[in-house]
N, C-alpha and C. Protein backbone atom coordinates (compact mmCIF):
# COMPACT_ATOMS: atom_id res chain seq x y z
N UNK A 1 16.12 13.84 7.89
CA UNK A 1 16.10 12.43 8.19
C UNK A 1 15.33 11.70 7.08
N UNK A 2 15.66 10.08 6.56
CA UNK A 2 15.21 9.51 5.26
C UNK A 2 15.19 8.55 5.84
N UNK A 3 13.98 7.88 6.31
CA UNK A 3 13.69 6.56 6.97
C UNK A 3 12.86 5.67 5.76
N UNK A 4 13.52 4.70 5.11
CA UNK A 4 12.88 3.65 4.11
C UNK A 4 12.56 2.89 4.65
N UNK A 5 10.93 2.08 4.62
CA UNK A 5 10.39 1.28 4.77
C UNK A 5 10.07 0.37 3.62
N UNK A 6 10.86 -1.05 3.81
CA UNK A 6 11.13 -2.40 3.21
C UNK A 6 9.63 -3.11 3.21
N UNK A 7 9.61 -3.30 2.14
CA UNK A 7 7.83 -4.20 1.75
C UNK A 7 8.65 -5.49 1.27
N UNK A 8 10.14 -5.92 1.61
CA UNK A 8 10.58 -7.37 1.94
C UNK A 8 10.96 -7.63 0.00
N UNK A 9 10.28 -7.15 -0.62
CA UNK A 9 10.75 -7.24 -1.68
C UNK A 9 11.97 -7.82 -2.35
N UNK A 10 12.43 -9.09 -3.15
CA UNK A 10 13.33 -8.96 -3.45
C UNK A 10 13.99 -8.27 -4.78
N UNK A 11 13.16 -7.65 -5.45
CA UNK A 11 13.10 -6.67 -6.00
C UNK A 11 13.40 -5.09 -5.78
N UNK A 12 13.10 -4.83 -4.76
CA UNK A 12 13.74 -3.19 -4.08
C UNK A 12 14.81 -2.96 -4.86
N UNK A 13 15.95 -3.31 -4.14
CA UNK A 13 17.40 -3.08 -4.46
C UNK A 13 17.67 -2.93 -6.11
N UNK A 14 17.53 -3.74 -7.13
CA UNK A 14 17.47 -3.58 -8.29
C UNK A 14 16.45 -2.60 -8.93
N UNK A 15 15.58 -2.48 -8.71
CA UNK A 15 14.88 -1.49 -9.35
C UNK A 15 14.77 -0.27 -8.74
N UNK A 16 14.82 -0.11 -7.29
CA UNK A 16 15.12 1.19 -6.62
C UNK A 16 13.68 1.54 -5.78
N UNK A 17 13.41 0.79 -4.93
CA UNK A 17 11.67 1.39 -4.56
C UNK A 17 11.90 0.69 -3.43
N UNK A 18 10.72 1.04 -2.04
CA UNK A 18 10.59 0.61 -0.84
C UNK A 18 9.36 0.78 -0.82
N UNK A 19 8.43 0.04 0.24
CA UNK A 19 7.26 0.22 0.52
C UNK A 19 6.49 1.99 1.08
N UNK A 20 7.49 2.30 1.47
CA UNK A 20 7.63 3.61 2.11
C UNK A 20 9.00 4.79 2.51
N UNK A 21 8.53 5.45 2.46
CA UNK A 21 9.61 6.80 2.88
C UNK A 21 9.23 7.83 3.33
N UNK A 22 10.14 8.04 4.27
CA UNK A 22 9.64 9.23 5.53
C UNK A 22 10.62 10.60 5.69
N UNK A 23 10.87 11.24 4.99
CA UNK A 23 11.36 12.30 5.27
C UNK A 23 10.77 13.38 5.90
N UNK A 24 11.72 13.76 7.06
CA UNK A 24 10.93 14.82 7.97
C UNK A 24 9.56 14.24 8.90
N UNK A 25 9.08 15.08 8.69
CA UNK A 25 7.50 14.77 9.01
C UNK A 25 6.58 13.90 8.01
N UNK A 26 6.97 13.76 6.57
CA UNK A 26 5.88 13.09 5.57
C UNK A 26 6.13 12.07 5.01
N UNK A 27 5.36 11.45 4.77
CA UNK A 27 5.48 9.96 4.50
C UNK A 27 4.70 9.35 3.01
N UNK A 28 5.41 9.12 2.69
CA UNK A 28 5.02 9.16 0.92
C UNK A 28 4.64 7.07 0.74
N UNK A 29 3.79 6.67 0.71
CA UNK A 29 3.38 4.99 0.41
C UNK A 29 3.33 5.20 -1.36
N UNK A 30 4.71 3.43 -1.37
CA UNK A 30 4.36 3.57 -2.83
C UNK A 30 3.27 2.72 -3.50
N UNK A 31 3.15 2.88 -4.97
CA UNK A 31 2.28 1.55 -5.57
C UNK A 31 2.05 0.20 -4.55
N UNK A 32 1.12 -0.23 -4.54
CA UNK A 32 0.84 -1.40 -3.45
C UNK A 32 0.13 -1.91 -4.18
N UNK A 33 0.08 -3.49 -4.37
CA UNK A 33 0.01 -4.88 -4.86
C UNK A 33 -0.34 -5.53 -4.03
N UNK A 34 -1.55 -6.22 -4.17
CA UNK A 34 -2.05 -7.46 -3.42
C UNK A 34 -0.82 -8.74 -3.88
N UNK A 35 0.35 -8.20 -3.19
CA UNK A 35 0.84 -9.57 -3.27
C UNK A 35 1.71 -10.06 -1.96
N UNK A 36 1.42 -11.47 -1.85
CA UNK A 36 1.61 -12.20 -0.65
C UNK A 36 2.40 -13.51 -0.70
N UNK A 37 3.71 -13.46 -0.34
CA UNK A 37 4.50 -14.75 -0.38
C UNK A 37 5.00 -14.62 -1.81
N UNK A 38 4.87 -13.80 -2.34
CA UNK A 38 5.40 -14.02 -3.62
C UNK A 38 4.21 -13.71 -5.10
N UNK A 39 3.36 -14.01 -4.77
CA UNK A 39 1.84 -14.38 -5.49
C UNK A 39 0.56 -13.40 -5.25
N UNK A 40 0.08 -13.04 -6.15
CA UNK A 40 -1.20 -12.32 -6.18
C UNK A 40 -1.94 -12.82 -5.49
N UNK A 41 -2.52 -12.33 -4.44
CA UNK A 41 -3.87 -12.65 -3.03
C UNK A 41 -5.01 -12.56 -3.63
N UNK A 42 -6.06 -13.16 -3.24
CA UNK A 42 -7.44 -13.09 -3.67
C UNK A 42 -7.58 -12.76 -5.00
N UNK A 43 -7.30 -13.47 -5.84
CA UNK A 43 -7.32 -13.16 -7.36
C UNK A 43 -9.17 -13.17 -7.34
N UNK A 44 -9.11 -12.56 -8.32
CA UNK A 44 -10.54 -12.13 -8.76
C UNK A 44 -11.85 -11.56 -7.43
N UNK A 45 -10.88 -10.74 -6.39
CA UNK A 45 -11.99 -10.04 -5.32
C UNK A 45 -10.91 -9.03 -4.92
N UNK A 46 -11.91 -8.14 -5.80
CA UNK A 46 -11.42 -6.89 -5.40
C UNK A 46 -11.30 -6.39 -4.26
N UNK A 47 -12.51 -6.95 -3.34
CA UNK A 47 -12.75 -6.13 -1.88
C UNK A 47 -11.54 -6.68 -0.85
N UNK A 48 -11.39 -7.74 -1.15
CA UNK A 48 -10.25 -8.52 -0.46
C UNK A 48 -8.57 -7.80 -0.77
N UNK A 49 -8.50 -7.60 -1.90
CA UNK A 49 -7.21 -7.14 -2.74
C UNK A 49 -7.21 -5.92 -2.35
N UNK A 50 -8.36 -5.15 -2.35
CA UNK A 50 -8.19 -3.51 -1.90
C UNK A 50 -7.63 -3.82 -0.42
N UNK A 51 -8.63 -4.26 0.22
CA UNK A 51 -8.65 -4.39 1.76
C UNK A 51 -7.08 -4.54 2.37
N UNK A 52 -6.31 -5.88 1.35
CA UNK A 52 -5.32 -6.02 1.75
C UNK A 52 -4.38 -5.20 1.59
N UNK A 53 -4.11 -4.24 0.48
CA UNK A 53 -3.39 -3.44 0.11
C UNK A 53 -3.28 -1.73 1.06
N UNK A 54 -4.50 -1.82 1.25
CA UNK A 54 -4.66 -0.67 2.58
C UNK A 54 -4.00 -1.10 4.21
N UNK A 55 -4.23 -2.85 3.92
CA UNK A 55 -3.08 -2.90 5.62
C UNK A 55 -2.13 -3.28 5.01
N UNK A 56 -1.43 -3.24 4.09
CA UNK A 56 0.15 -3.29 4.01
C UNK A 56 0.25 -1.88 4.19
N UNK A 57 -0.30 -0.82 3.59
CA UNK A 57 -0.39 0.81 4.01
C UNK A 57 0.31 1.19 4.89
N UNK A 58 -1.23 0.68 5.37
CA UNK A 58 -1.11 1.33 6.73
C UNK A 58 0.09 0.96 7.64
N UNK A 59 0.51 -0.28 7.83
CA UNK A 59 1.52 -1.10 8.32
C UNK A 59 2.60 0.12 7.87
N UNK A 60 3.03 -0.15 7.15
CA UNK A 60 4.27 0.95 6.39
C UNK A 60 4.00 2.35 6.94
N UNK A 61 2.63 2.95 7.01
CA UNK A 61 2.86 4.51 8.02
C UNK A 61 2.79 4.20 9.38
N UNK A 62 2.45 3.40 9.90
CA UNK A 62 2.83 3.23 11.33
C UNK A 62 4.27 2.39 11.37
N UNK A 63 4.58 1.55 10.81
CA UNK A 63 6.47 1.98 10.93
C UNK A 63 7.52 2.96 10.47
N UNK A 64 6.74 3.67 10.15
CA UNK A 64 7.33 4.93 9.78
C UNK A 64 7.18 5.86 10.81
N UNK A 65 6.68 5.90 11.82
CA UNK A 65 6.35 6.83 12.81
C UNK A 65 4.71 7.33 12.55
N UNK A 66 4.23 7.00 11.75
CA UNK A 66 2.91 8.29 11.26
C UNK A 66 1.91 7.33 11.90
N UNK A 67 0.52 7.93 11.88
CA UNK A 67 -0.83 7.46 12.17
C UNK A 67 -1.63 7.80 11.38
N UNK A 68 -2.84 6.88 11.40
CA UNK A 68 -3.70 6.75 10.91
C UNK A 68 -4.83 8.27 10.86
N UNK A 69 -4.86 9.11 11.62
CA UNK A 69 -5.11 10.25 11.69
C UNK A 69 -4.47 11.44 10.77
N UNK A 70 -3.21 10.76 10.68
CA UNK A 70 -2.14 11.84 9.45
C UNK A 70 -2.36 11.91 7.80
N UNK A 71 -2.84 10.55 7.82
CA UNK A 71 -3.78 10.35 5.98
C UNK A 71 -4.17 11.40 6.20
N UNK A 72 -4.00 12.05 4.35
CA UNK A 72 -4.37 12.58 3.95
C UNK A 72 -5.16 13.08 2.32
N UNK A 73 -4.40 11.62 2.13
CA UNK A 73 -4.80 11.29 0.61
C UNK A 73 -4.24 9.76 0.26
N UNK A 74 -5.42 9.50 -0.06
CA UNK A 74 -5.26 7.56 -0.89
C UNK A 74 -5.56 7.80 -2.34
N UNK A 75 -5.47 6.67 -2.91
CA UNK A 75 -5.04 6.45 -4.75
C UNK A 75 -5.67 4.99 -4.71
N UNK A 76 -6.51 4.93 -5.38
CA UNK A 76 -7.04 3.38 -5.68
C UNK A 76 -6.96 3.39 -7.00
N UNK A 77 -6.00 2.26 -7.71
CA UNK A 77 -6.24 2.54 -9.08
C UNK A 77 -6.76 0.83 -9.73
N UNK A 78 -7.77 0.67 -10.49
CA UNK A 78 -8.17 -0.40 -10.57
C UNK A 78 -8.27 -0.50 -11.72
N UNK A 79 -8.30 -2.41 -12.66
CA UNK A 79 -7.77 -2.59 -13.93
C UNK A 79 -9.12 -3.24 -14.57
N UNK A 80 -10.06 -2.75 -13.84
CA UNK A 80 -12.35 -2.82 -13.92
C UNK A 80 -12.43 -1.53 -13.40
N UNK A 81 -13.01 -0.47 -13.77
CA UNK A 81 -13.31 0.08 -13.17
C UNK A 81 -14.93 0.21 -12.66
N UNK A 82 -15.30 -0.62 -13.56
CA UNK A 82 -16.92 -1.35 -13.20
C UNK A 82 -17.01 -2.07 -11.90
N UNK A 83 -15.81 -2.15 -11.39
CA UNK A 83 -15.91 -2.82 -9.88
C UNK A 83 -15.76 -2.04 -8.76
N UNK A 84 -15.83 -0.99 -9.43
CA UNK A 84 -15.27 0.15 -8.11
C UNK A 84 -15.93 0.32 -6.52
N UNK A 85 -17.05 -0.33 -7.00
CA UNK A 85 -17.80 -0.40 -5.35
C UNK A 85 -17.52 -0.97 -4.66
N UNK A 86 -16.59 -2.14 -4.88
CA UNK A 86 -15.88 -3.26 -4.11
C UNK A 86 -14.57 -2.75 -3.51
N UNK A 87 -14.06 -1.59 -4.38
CA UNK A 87 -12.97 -1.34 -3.70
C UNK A 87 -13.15 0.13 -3.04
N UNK A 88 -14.64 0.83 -3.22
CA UNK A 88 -15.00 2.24 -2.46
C UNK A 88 -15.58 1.00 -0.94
N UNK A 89 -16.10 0.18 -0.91
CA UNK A 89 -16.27 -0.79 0.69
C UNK A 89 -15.13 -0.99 1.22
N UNK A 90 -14.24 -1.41 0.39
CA UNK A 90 -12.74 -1.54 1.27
C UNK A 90 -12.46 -0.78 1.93
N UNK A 91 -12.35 0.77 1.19
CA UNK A 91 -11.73 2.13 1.55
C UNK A 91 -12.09 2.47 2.78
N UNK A 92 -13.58 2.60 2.22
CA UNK A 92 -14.66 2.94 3.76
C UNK A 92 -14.23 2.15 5.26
C-alpha cells in the first residue's frame, strides 16, 4: 500500500514530491519549509520556523495513519548554525 500525503503544494505534481509517504507500516516526511499561504513564516525566528515545521510533520504522520510515539528520527537542517538553540527548544 502507497498512501501520499499532499502539503497542498502547487508545485508537487511538476517536480514530483508530497509532504509524506506511507508505505506499509513506514512513513518517510519530506524536506519541510516554514512556508505558509505561499510565503516564508516568521522570517528571522528560528524557534517559530522550527516549531512550525515540526506541526506540519507531525500533521502529515498522523494523516498517514502513524503517531507521535512511532518517531524515530528528525533532521533539522539550518542555514546559522549559530542559532541552533532556537531550533534544539523547538525540538524539545
Amino acid at each position: 500500500m502507497r498512501k501520499l500525503i499532499s502539503s497542498g503544494s502547487h508545485l508537487e505534481e511538476p517536480i514530483g514530491f508530497s509532504r509524506a509517504c506511507r508505505i506499509g507500516n513506514l512513513i518517510s516526511v519530506s524536506g519541510t519549509a516554514p512556508i505558509k499561504d505561499g510565503q516564508t513564516a516568521y522570517i528571522g525566528d528560528v524557534y517559530a520556523q522550527t516549531k512550525y515545521c515540526l506541526e506540519l510533520s507531525m500533521k502529515a504522520i498522523l494523516e498517514a495513519g502513524g503517531k507521535p510515539t512511532g518517531i524515530i528520527r528528525t533532521r533539522i537542517m539550518l542555514t546559522d548554525i549559530s542559532r541552533w538553540e532556537e531550533a534544539a527548544k523547538a525540538h524539545g
